[in-house]
Protein backbone atom coordinates (compact mmCIF):
# COMPACT_ATOMS: atom_id res chain seq x y z
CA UNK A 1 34.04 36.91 -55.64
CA UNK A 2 35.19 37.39 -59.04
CA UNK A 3 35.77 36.22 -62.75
CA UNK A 4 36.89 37.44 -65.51
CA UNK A 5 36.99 40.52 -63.85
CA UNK A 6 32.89 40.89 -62.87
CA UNK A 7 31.84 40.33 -59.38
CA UNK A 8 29.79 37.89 -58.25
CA UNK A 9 26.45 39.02 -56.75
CA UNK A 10 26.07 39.32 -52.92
CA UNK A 11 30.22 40.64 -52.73
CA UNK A 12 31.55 44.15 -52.69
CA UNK A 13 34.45 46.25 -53.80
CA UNK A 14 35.97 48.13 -50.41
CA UNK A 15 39.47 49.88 -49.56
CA UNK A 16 40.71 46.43 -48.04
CA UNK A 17 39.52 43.86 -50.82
CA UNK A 18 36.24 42.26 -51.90
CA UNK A 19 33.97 41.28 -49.00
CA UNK A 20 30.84 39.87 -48.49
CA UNK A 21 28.07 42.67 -49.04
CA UNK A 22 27.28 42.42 -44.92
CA UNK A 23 30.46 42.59 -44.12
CA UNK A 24 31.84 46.09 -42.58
CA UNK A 25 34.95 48.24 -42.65
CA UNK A 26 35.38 49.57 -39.38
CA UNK A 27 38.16 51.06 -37.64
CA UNK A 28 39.47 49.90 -34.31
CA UNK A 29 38.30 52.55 -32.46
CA UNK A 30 35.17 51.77 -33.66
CA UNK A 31 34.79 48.72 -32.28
CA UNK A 32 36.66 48.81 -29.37
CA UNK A 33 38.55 51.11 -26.55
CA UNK A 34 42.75 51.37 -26.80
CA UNK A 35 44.57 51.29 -23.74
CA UNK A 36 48.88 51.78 -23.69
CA UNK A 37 50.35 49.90 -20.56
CA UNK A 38 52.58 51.15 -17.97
CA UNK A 39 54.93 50.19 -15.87
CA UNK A 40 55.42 51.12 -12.18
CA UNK A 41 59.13 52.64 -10.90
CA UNK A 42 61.69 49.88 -11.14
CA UNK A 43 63.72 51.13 -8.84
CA UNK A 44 61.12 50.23 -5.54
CA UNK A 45 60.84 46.78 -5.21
CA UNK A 46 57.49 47.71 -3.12
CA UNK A 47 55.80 47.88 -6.54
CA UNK A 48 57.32 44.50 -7.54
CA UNK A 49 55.68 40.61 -6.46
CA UNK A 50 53.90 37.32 -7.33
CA UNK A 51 50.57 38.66 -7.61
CA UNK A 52 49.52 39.84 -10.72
CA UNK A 53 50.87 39.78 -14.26
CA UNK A 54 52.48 42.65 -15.59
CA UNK A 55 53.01 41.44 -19.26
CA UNK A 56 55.90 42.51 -21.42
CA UNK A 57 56.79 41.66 -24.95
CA UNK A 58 58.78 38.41 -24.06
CA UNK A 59 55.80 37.14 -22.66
CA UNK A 60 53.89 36.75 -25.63
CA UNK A 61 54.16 33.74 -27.40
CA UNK A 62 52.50 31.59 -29.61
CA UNK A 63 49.65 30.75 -27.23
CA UNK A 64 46.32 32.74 -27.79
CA UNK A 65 45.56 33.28 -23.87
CA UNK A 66 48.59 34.77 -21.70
CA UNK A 67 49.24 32.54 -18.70
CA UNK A 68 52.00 33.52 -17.19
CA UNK A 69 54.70 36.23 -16.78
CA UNK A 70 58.53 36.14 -16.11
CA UNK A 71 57.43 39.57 -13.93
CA UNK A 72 54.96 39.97 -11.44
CA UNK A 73 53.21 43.02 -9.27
CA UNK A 74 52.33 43.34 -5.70
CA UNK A 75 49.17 44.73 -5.14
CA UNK A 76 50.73 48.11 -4.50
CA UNK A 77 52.39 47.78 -7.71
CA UNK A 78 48.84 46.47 -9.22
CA UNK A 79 47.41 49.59 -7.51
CA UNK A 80 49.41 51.94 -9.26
CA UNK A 81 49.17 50.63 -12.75
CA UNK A 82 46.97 50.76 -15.65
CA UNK A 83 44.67 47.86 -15.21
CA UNK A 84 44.01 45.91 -18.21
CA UNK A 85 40.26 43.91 -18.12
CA UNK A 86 39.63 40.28 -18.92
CA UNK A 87 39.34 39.49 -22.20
CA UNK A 88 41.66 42.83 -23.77
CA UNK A 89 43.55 41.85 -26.70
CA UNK A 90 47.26 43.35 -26.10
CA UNK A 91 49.25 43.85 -28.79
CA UNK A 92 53.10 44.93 -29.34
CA UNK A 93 53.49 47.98 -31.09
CA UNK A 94 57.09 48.83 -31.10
CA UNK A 95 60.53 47.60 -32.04
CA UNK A 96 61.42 43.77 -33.44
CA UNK A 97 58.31 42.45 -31.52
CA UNK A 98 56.11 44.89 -33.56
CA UNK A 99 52.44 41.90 -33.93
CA UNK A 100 53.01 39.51 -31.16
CA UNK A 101 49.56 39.18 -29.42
CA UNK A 102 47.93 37.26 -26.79
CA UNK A 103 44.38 37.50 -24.97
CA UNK A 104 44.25 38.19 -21.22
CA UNK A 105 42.30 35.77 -19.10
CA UNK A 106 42.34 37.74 -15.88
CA UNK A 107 42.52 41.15 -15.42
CA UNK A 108 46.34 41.98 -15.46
CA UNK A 109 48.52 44.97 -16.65
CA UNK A 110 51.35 45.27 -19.15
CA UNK A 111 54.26 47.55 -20.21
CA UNK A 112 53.76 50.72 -22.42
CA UNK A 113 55.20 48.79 -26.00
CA UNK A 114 51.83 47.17 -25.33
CA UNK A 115 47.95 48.41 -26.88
CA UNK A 116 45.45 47.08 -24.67
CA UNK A 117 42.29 46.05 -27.35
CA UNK A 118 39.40 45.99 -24.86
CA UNK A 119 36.08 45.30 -27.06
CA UNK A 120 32.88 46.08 -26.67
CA UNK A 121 31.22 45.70 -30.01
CA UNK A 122 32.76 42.53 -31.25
CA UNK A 123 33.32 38.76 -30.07
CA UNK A 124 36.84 39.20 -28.80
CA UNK A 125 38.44 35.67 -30.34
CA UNK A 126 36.99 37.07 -33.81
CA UNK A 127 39.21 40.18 -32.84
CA UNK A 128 42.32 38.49 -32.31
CA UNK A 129 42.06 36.75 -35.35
CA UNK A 130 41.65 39.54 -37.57
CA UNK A 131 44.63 41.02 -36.12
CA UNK A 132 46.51 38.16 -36.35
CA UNK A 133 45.36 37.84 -40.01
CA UNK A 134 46.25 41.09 -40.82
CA UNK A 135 49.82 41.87 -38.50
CA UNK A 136 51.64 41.69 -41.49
CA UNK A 137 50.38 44.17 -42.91
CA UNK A 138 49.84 46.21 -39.64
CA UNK A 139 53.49 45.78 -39.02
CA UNK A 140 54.36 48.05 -42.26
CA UNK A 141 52.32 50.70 -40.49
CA UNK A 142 56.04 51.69 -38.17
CA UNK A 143 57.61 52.51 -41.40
CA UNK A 144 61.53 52.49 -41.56
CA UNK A 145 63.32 54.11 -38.36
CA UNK A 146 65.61 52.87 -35.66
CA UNK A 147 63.26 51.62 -33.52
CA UNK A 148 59.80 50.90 -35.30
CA UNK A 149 57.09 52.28 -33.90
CA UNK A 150 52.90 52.07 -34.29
CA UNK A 151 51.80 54.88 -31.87
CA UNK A 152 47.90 54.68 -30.22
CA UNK A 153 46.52 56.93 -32.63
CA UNK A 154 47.89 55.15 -35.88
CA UNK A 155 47.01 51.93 -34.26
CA UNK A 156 43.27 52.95 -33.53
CA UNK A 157 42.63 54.31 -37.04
CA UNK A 158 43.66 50.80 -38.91
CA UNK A 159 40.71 49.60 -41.03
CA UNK A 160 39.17 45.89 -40.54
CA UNK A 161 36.95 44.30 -42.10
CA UNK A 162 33.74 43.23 -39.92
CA UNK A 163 31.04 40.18 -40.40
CA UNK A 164 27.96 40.26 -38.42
CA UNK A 165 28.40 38.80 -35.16
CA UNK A 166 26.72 35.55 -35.73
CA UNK A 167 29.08 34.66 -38.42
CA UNK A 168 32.06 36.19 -36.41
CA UNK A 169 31.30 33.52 -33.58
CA UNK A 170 31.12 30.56 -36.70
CA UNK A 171 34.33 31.72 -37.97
CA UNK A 172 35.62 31.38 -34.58
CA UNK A 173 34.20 28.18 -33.33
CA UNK A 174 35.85 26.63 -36.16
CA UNK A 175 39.14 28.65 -35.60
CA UNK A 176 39.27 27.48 -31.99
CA UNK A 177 38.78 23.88 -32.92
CA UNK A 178 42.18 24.18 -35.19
CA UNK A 179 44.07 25.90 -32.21
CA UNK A 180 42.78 22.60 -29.88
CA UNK A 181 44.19 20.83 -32.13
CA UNK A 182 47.47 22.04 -32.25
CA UNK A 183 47.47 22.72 -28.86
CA UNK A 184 47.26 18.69 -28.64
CA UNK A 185 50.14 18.28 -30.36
CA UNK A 186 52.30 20.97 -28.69
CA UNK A 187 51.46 19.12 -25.66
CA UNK A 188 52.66 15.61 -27.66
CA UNK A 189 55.93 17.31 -28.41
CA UNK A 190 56.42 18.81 -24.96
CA UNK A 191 56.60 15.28 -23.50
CA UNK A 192 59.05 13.59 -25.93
CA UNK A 193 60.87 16.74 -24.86
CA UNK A 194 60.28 15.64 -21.33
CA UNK A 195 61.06 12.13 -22.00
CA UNK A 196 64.81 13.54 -23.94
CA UNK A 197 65.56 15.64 -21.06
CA UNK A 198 65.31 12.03 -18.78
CA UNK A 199 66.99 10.58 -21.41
CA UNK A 200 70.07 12.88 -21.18
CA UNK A 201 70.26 12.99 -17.62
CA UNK A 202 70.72 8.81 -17.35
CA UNK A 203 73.15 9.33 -20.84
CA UNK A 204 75.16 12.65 -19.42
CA UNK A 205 75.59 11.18 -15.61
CA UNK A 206 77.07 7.76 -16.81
CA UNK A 207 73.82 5.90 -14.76
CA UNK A 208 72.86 4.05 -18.26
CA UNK A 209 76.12 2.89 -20.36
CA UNK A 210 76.02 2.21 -24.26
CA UNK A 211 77.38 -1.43 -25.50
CA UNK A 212 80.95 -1.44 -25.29
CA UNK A 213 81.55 1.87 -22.95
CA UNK A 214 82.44 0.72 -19.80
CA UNK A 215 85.49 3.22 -18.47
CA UNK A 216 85.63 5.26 -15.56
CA UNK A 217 84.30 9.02 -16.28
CA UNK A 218 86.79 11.86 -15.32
CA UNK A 219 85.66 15.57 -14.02
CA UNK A 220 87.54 17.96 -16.20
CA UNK A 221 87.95 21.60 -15.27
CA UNK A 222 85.66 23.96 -18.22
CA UNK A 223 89.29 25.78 -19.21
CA UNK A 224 90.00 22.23 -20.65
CA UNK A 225 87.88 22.67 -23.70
CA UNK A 226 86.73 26.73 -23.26
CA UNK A 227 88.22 29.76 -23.27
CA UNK A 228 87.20 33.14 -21.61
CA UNK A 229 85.82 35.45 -24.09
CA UNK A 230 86.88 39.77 -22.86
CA UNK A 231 86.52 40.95 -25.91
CA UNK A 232 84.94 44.80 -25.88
CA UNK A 233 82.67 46.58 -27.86
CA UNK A 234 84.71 47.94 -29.94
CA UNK A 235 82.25 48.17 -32.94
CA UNK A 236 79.46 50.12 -30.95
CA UNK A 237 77.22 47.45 -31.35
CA UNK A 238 74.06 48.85 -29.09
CA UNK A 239 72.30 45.36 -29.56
CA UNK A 240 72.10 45.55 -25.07
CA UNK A 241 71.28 41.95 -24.14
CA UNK A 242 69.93 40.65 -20.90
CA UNK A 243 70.04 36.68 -19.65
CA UNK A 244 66.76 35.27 -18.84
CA UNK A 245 66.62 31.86 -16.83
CA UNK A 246 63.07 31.11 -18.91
CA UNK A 247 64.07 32.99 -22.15
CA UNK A 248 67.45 32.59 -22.50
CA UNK A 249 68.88 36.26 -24.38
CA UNK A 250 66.35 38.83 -24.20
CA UNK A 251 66.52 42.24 -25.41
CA UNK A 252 67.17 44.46 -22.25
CA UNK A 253 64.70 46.90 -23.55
CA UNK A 254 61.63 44.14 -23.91
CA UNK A 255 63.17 42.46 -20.38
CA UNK A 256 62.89 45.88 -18.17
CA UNK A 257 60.44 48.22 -20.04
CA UNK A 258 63.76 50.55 -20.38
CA UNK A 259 66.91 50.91 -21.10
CA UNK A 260 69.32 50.18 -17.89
CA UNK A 261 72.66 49.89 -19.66
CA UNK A 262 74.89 52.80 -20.00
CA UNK A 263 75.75 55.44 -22.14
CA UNK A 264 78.76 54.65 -23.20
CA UNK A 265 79.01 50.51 -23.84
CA UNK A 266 82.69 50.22 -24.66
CA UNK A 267 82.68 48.44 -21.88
CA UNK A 268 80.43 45.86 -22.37
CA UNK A 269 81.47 42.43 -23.66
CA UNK A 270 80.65 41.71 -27.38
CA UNK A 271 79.82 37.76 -27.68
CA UNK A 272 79.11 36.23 -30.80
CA UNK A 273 76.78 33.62 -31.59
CA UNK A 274 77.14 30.30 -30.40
CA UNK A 275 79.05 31.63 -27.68
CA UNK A 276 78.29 31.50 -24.15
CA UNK A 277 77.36 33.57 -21.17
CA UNK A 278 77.09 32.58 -17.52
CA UNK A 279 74.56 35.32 -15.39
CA UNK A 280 75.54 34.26 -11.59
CA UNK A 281 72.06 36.10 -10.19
CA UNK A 282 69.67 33.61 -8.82
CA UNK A 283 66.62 32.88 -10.12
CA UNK A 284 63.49 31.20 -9.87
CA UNK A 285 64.68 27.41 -10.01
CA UNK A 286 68.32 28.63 -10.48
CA UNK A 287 69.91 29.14 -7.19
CA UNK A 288 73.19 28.95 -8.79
CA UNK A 289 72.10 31.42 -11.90
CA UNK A 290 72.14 30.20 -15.26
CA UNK A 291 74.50 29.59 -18.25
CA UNK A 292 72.56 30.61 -21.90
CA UNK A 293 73.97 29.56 -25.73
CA UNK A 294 73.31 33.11 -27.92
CA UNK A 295 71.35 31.82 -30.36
CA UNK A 296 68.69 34.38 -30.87
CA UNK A 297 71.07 36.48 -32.94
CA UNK A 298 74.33 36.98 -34.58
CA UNK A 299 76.33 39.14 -32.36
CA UNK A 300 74.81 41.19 -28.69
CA UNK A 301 76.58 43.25 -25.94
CA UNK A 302 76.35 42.37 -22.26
CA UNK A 303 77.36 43.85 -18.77
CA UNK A 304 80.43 42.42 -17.29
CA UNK A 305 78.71 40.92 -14.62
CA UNK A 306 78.37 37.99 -17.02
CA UNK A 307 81.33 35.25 -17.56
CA UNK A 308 81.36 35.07 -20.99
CA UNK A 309 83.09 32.02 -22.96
CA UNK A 310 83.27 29.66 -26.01
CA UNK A 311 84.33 26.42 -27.34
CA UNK A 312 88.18 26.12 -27.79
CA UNK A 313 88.89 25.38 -31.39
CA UNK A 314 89.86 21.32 -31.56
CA UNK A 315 92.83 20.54 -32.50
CA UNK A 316 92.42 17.64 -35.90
């Protein structure tokens, strides 16, 4: 620590800060073994399941464990991939998603925008939590380009800073008792979200009426209130969108590992935000497909498979 500019005694002056005088700088490598993910071919649905989780960028959330994917591997696809251990720290290291990070609980695989962390020198929550300290500043690390990349061997030379491993596990036994907390009330807000969805469905079928509503409900065709949007891509925009039934507008790149779309996107319809966009495919609990509000961003492209459309402006 410091005052006045002098240090206090048992702290230390290294490339990252001042530290406590135990306390390490260490590299990644040094502490741990860096895996990239792969993906198997797309294009054989042999390779593709229920099984196992092949984790892409979308799947990462907020949570510190990773669950669940949208995507899943049969064991021939399993087979043929990298395998990722229990207890690896995966980490995105390319494009918007450059920091999002979960913890696998299961041995599982993931996509090549994805560096596998799989420790062997460290406790692995004290890991994540570094990292997730410090992805700010690892996130400067892809510099200014198109797409923003941290390749494996920039990512294995970034310096941490290490405690002794009976203070890591301290640091994260109090850590842990913060995420349980929040965790609670995640779970809090997840059923008033329930309870609004049961809400709507009485409100928005007419089976509870408000005080002094009491006429007959009408079916209306959609053209009554929205139009069709056809507009084309005339702008180039290459922001390639696909619709997710769990995640609503995902980038196509995160969604497949790839790009799909074509060359040329003239084509493509250009919807703005707000707008909407209904993808007919079925889907896991969406035999009829799914209709998604673009939200995410301003303005996106997307194949014509989609029916795109907005909001008629009301006449006052």
């Amino acid at each position: 620590m410091t005052k006045n500019g002098h240090i206090y005694h048992g702290y230390k002056t290294t490339s990252l800060g001042i530290f406590p005088q135990e306390w390490e700088v260490k590299q990644i490598r040094d502490i741990a073994k860096v895996v990239t993910g792969s993906t198997p071919p797309t294009n054989d649905d042999t390779y593709w399941g229920s099984e196992y989780l092949f984790v892409t960028p979308t799947d990462i959330g907020d949570a510190k464990y990773i669950t669940d994917t949208e995507r899943k591997l049969s064991l021939k696809g399993f087979s043929a991939s990298r395998k990722l251990p229990q207890g690896s720290i995966l980490f995105t290291c390319i494009g918007s998603t450059i920091g999002k990070m979960g913890i696998a609980p299961i041995d599982l695989t993931s996509n090549q925008q994805i560096n596998a962390i799989i420790c062997n020198e460290i406790n692995i929550e004290f890991l994540f939590y570094r990292l997730l300290y410090q992805r700010n500043r690892i996130r400067l690390l892809a510099g200014e380009q198109a797409v923003p990349i941290i390749n494996k061997s920039a990512f294995e030379k970034i310096q941490l800073v290490i405690p002794p491993i009976e203070e890591q596990k301290k640091i994260v036994a109090i850590l842990s008792e913060w995420d349980k907390a929040i965790e609670l009330q995640t779970k809090l807000i997840e059923k008033q979200e329930l309870r609004k969805r049961a809400l709507m469905q009485r409100l928005l079928t007419g089976r509870v009426r408000l005080n002094g509503h009491c006429g007959i409900w009408r079916k209306v065709k959609l053209n009554n209130f929205c139009e069709r949007v056809i507009r084309r891509n005339s702008s180039n925009n290459k922001n390639v969108m696909t619709i997710s039934a769990q995640k609503g507008f995902v980038n196509q790149t995160d969604f497949f590992s790839k790009t799909i779309a074509s060359e040329n996107l003239d084509n493509y319809i250009f919807v703005k935000k707000d707008e909407f966009c209904y993808n007919k495919s079925y889907s896991n609990g969406y035999p009829m497909g799914v209709i998604k509000r673009l939200q995410e961003v301003n303005e996106a492209v997307v194949t014509t498979l989609y029916i795109c459309f907005k909001l008629k402006k009301m006449q006052t």
